[in-house]
PDB file of N, CA and C in Angstrom:
ATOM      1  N   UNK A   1     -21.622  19.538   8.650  1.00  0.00           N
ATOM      2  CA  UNK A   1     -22.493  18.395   8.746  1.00  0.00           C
ATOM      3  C   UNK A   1     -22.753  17.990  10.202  1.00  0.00           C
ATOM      4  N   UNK A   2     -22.276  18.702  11.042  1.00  0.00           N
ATOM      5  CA  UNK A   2     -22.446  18.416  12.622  1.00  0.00           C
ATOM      6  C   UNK A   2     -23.658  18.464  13.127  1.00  0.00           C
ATOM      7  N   UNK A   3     -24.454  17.573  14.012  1.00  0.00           N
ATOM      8  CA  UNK A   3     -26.030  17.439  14.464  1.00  0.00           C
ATOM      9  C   UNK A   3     -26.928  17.093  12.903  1.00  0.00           C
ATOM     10  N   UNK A   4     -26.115  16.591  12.333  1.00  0.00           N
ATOM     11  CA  UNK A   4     -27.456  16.068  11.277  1.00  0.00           C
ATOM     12  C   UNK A   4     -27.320  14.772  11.507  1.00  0.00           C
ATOM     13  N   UNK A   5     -28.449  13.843  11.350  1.00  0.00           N
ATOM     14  CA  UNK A   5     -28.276  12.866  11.323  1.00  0.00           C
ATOM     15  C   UNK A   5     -28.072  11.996  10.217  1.00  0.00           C
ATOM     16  N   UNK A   6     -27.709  10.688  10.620  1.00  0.00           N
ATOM     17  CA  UNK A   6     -26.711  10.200   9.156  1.00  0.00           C
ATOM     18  C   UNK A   6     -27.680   8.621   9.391  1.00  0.00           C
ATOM     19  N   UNK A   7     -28.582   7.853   9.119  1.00  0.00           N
ATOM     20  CA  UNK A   7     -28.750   6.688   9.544  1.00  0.00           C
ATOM     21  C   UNK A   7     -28.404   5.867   8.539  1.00  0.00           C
ATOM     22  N   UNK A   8     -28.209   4.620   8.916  1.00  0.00           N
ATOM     23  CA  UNK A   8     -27.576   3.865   8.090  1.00  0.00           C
ATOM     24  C   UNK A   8     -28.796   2.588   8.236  1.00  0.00           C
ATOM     25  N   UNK A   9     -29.524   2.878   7.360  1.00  0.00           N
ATOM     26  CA  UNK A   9     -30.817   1.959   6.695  1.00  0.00           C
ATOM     27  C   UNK A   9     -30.937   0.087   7.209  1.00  0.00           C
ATOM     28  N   UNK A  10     -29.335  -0.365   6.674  1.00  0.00           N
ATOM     29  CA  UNK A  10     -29.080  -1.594   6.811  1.00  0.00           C
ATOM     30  C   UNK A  10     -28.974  -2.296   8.254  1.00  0.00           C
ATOM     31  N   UNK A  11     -28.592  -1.614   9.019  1.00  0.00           N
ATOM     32  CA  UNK A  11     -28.666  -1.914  10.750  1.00  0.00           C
ATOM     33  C   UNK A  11     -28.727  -1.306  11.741  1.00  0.00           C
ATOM     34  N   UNK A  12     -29.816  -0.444  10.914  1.00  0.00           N
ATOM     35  CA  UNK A  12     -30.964   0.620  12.090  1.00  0.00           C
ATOM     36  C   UNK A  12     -29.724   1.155  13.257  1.00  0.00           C
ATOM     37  N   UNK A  13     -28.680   1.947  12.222  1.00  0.00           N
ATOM     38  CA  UNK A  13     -28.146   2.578  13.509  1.00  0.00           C
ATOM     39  C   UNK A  13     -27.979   4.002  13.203  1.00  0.00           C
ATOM     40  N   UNK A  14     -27.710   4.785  13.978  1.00  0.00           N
ATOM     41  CA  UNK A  14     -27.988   6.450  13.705  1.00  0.00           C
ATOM     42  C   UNK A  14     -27.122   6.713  14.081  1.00  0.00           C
ATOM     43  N   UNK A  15     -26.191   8.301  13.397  1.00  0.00           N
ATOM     44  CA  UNK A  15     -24.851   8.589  13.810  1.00  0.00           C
ATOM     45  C   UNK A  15     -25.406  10.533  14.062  1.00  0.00           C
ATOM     46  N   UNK A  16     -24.973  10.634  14.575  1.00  0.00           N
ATOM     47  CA  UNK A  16     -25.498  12.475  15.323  1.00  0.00           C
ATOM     48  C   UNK A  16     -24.102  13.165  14.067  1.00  0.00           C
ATOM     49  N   UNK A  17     -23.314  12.294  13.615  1.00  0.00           N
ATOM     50  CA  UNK A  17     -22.368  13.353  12.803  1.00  0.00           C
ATOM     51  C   UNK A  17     -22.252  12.213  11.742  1.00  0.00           C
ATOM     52  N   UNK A  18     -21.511  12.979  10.567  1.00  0.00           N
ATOM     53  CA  UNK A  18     -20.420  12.455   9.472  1.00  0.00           C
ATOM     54  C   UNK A  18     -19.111  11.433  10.595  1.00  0.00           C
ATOM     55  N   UNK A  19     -18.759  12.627  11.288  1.00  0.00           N
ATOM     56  CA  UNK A  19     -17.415  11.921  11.880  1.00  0.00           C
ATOM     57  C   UNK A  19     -17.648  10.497  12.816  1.00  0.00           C
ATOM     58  N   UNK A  20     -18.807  10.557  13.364  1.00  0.00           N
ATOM     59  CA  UNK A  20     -19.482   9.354  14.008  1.00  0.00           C
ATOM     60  C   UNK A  20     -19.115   8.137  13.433  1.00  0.00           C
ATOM     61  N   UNK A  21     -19.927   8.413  11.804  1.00  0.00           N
ATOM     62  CA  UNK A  21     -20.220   7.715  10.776  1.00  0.00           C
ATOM     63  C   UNK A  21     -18.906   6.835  10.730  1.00  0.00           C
ATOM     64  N   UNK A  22     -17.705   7.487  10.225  1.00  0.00           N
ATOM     65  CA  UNK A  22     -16.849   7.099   9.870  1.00  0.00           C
ATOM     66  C   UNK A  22     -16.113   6.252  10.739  1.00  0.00           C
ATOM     67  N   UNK A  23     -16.199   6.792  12.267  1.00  0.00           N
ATOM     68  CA  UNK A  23     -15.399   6.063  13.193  1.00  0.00           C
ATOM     69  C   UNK A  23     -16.075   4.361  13.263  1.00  0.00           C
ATOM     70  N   UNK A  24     -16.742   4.401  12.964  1.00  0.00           N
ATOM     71  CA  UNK A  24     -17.752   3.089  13.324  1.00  0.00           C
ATOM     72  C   UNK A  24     -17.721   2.144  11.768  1.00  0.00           C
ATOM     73  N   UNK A  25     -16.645   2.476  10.708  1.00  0.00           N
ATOM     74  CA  UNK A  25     -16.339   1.777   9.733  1.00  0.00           C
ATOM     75  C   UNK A  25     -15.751   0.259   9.805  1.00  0.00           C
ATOM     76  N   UNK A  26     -15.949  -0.584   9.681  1.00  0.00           N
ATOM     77  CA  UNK A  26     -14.660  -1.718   9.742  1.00  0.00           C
ATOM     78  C   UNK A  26     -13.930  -1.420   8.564  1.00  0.00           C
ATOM     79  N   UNK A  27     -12.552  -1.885   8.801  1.00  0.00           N
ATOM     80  CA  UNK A  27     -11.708  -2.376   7.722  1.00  0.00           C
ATOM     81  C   UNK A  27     -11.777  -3.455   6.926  1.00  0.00           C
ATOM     82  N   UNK A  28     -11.661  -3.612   5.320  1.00  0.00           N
ATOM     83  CA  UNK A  28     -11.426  -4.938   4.872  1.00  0.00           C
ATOM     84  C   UNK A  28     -10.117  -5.816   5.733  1.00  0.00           C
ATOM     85  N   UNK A  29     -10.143  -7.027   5.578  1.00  0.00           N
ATOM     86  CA  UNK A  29      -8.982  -7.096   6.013  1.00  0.00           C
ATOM     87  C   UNK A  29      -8.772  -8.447   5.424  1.00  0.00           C
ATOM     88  N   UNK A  30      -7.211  -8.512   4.982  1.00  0.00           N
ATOM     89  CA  UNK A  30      -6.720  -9.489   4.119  1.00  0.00           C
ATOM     90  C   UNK A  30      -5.718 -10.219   4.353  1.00  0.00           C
ATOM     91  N   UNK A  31      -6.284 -11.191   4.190  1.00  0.00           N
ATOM     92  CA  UNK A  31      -4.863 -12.358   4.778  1.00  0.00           C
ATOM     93  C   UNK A  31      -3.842 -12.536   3.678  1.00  0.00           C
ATOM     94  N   UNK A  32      -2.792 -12.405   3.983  1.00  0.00           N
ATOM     95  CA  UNK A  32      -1.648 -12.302   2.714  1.00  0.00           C
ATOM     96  C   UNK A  32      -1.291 -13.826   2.587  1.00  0.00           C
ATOM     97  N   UNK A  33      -1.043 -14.250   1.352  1.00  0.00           N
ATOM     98  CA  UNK A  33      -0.517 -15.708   1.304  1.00  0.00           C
ATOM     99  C   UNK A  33       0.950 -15.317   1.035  1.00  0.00           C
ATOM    100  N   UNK A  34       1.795 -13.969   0.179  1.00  0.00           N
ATOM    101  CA  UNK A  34       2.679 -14.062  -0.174  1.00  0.00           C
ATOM    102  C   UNK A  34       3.299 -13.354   1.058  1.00  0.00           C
ATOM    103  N   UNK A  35       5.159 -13.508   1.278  1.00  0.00           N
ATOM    104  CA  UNK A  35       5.523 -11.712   2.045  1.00  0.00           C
ATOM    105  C   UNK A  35       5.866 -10.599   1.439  1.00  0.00           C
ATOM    106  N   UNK A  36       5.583 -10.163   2.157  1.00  0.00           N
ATOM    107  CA  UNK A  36       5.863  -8.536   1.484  1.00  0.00           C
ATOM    108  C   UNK A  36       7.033  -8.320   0.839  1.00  0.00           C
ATOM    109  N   UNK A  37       8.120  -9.374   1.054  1.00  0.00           N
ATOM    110  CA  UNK A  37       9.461  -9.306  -0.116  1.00  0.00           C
ATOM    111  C   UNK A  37       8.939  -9.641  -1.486  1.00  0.00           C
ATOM    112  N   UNK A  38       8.477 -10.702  -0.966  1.00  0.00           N
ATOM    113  CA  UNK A  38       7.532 -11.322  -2.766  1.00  0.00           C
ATOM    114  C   UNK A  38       7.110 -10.327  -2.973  1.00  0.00           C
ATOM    115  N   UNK A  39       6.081  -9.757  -2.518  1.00  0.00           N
ATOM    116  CA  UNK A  39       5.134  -8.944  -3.521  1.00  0.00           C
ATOM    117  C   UNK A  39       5.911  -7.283  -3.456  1.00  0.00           C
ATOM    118  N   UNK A  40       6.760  -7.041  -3.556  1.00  0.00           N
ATOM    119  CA  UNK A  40       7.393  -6.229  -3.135  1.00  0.00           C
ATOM    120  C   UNK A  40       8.256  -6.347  -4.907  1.00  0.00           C
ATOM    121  N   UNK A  41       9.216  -7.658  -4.481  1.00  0.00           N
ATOM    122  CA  UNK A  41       9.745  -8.052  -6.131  1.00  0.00           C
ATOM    123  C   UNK A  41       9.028  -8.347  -7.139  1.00  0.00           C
ATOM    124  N   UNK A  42       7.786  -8.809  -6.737  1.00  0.00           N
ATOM    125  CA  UNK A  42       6.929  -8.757  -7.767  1.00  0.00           C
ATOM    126  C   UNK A  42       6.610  -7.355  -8.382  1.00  0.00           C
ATOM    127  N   UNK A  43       6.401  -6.048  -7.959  1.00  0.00           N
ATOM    128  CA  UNK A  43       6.082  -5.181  -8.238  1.00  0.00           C
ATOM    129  C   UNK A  43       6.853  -4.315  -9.181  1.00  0.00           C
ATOM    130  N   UNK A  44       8.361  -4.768  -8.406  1.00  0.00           N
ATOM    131  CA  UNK A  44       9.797  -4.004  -9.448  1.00  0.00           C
ATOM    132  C   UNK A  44       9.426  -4.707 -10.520  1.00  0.00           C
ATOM    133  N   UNK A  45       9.466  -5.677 -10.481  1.00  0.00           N
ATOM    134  CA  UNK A  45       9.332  -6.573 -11.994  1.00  0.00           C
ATOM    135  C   UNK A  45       8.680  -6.007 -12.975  1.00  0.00           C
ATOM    136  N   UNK A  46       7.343  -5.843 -12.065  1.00  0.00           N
ATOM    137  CA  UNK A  46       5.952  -5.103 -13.203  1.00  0.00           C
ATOM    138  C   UNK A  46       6.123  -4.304 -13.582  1.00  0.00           C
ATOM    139  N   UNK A  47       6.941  -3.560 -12.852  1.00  0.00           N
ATOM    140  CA  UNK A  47       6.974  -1.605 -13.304  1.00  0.00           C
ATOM    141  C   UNK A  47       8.430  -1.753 -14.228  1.00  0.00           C
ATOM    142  N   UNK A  48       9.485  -2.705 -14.176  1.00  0.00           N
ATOM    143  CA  UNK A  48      10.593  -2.347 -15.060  1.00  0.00           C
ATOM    144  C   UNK A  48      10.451  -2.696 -16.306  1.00  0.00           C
ATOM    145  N   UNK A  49       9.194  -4.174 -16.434  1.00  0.00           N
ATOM    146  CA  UNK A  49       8.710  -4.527 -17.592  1.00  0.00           C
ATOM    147  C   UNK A  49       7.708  -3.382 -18.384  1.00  0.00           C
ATOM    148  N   UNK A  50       7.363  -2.361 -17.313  1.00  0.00           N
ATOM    149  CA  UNK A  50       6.102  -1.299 -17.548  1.00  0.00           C
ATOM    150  C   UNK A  50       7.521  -0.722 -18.606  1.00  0.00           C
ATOM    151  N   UNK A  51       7.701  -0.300 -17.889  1.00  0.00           N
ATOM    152  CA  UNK A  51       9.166   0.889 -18.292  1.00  0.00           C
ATOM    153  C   UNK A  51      10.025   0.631 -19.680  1.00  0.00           C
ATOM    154  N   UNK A  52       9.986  -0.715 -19.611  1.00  0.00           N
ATOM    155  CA  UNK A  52      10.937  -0.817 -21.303  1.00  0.00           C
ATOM    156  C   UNK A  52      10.165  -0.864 -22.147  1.00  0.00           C
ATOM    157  N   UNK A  53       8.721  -0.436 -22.012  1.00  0.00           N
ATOM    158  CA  UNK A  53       7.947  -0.104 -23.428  1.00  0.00           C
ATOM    159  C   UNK A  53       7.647   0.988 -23.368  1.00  0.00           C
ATOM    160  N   UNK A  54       8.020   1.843 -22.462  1.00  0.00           N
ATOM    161  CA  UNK A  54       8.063   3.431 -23.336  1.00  0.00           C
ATOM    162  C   UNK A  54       9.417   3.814 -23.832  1.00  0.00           C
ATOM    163  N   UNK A  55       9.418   5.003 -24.334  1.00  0.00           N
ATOM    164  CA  UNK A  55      10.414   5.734 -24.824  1.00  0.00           C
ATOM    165  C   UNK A  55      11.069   5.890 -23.732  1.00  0.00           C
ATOM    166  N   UNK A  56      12.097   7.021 -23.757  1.00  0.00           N
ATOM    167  CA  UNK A  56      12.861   7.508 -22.742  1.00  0.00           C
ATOM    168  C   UNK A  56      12.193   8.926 -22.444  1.00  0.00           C
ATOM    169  N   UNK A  57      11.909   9.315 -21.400  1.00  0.00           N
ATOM    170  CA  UNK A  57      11.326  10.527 -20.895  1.00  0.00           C
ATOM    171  C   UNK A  57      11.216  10.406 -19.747  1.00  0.00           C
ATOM    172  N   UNK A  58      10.417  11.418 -19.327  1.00  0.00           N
ATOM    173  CA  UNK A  58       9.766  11.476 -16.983  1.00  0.00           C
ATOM    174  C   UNK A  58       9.230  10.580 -16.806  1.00  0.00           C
ATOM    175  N   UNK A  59       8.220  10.043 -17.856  1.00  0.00           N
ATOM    176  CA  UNK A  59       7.054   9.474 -17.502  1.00  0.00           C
ATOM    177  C   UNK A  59       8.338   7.736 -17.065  1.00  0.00           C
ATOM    178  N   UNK A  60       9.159   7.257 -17.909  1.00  0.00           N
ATOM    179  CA  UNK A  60       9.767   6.334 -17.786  1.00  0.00           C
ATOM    180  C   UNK A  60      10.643   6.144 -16.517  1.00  0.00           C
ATOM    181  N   UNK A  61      11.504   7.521 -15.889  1.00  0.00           N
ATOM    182  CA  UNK A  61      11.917   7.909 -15.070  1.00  0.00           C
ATOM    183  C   UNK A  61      11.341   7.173 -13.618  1.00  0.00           C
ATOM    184  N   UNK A  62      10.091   8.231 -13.873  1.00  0.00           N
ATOM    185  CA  UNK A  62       9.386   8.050 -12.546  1.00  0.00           C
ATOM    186  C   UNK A  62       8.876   6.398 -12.379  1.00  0.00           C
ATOM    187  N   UNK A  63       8.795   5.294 -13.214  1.00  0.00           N
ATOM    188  CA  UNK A  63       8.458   4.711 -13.387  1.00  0.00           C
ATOM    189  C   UNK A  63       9.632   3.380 -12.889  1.00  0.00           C
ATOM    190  N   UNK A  64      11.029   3.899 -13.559  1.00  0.00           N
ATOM    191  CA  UNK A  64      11.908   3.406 -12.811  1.00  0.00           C
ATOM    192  C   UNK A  64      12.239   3.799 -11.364  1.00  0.00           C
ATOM    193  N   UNK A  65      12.217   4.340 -11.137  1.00  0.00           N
ATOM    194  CA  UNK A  65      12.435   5.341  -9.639  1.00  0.00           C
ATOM    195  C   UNK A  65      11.243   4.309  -8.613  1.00  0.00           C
ATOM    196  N   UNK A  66      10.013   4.346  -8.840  1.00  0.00           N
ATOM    197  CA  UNK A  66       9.176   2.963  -8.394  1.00  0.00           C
ATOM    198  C   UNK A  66       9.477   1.843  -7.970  1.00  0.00           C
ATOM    199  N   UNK A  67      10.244   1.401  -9.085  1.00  0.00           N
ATOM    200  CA  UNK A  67      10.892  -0.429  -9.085  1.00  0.00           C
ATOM    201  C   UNK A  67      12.266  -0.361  -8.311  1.00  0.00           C
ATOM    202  N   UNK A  68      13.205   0.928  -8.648  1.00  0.00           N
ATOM    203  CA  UNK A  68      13.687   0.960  -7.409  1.00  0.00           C
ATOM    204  C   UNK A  68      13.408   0.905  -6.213  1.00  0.00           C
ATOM    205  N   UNK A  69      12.046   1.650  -5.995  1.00  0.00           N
ATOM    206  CA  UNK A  69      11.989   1.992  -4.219  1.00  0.00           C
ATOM    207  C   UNK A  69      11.639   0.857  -3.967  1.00  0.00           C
ATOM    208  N   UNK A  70      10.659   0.024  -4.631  1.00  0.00           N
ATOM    209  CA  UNK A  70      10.142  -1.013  -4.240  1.00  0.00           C
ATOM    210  C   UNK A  70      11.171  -2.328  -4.227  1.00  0.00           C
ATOM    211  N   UNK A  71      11.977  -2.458  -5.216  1.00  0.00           N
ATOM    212  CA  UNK A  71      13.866  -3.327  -4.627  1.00  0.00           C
ATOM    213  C   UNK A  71      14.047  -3.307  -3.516  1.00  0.00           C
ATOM    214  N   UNK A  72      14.333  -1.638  -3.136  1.00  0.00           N
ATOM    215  CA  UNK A  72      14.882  -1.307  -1.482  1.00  0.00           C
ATOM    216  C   UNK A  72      13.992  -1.576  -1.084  1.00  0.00           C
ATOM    217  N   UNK A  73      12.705  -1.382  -0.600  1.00  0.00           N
ATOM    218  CA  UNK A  73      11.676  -2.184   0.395  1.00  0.00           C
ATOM    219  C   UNK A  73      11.956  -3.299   0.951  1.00  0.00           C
ATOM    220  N   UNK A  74      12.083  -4.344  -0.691  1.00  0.00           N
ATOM    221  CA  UNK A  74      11.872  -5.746  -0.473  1.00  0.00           C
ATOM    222  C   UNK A  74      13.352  -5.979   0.711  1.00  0.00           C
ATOM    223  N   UNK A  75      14.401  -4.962   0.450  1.00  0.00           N
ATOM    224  CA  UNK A  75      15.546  -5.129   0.886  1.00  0.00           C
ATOM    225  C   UNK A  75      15.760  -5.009   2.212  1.00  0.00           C
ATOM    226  N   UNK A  76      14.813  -3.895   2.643  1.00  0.00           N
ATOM    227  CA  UNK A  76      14.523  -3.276   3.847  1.00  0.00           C
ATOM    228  C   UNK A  76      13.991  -4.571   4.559  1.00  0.00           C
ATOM    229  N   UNK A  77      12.953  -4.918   4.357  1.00  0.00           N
ATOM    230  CA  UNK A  77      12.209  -5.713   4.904  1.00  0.00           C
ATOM    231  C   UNK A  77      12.936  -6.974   5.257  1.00  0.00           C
ATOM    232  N   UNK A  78      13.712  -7.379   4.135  1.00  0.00           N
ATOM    233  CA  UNK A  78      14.882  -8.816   4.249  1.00  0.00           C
ATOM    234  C   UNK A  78      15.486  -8.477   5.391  1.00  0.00           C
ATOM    235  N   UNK A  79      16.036  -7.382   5.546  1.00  0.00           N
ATOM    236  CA  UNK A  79      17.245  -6.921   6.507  1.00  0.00           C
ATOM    237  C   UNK A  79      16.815  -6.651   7.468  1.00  0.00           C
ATOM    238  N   UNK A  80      15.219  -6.298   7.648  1.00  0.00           N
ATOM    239  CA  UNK A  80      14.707  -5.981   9.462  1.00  0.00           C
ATOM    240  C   UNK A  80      14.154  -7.632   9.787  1.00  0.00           C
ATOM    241  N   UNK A  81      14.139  -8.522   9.058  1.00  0.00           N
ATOM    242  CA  UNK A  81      13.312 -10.110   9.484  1.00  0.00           C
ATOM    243  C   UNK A  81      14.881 -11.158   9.681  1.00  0.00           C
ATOM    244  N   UNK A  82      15.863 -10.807   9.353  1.00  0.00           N
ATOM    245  CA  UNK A  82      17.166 -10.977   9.604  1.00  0.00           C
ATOM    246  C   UNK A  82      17.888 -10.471  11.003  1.00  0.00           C
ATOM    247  N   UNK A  83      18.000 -11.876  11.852  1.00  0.00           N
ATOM    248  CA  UNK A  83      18.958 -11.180  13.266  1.00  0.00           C
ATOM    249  C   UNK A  83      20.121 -10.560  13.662  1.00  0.00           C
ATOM    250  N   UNK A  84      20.878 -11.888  12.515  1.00  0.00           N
ATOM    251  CA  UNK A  84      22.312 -11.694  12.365  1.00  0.00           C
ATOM    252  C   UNK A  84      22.769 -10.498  10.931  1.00  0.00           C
ATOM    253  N   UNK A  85      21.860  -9.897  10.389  1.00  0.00           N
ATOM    254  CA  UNK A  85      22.691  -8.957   8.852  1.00  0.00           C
ATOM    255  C   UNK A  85      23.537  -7.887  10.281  1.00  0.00           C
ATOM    256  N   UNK A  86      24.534  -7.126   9.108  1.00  0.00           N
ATOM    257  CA  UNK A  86      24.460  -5.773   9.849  1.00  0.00           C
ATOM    258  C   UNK A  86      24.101  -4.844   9.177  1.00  0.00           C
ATOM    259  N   UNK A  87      23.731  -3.556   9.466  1.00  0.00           N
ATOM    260  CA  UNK A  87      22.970  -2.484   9.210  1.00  0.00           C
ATOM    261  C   UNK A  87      23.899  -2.311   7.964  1.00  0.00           C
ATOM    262  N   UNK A  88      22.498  -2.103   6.737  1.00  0.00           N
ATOM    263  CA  UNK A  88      22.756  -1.704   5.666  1.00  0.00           C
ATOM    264  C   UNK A  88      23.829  -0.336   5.387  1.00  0.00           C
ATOM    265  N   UNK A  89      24.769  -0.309   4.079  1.00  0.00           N
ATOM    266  CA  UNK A  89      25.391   0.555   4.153  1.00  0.00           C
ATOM    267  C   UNK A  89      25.221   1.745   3.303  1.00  0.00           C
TER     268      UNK A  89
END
């Protein structure tokens, strides 16, 4: 797609590539009301409540394995916004 041009209709601007294109994207960007521990425990929650309505199999597995990582996150995160913890064991 290199030397074609790409214009973008809405504010008459022209890009000589794809890769142009892309560099010149903004990001959404979102102001968080909760922290990332909250929504972090919020997430184990969702997925362990996901998890006790299936059977037992991978699909449940992997599903717990999730709400774990996302525990340790929230844990991670407690323990790096903390001056005085000492390093997890």
């Amino acid at each position: 797609m290199r030397g074609t041009k790409i214009a973008k209709a809405r504010f008459g601007i022209f890009f000589n590539s794809l890769e142009d294109a892309r560099m010149t994207q903004r990001r959404n960007r979102v102001k968080q009301t909760r922290s990332l521990e909250e929504r972090m425990a919020e997430q184990a929650a969702k997925l362990k409540a996901m998890a006790e309505q299936l059977p037992a199999g991978a699909e449940r597995e992997a599903i717990l394995k999730r709400a774990r990582l996302a525990e340790t996150g929230a844990r991670i995160n407690d323990w790096l916004g903390s001056p005085g913890l000492p390093p997890p064991e």
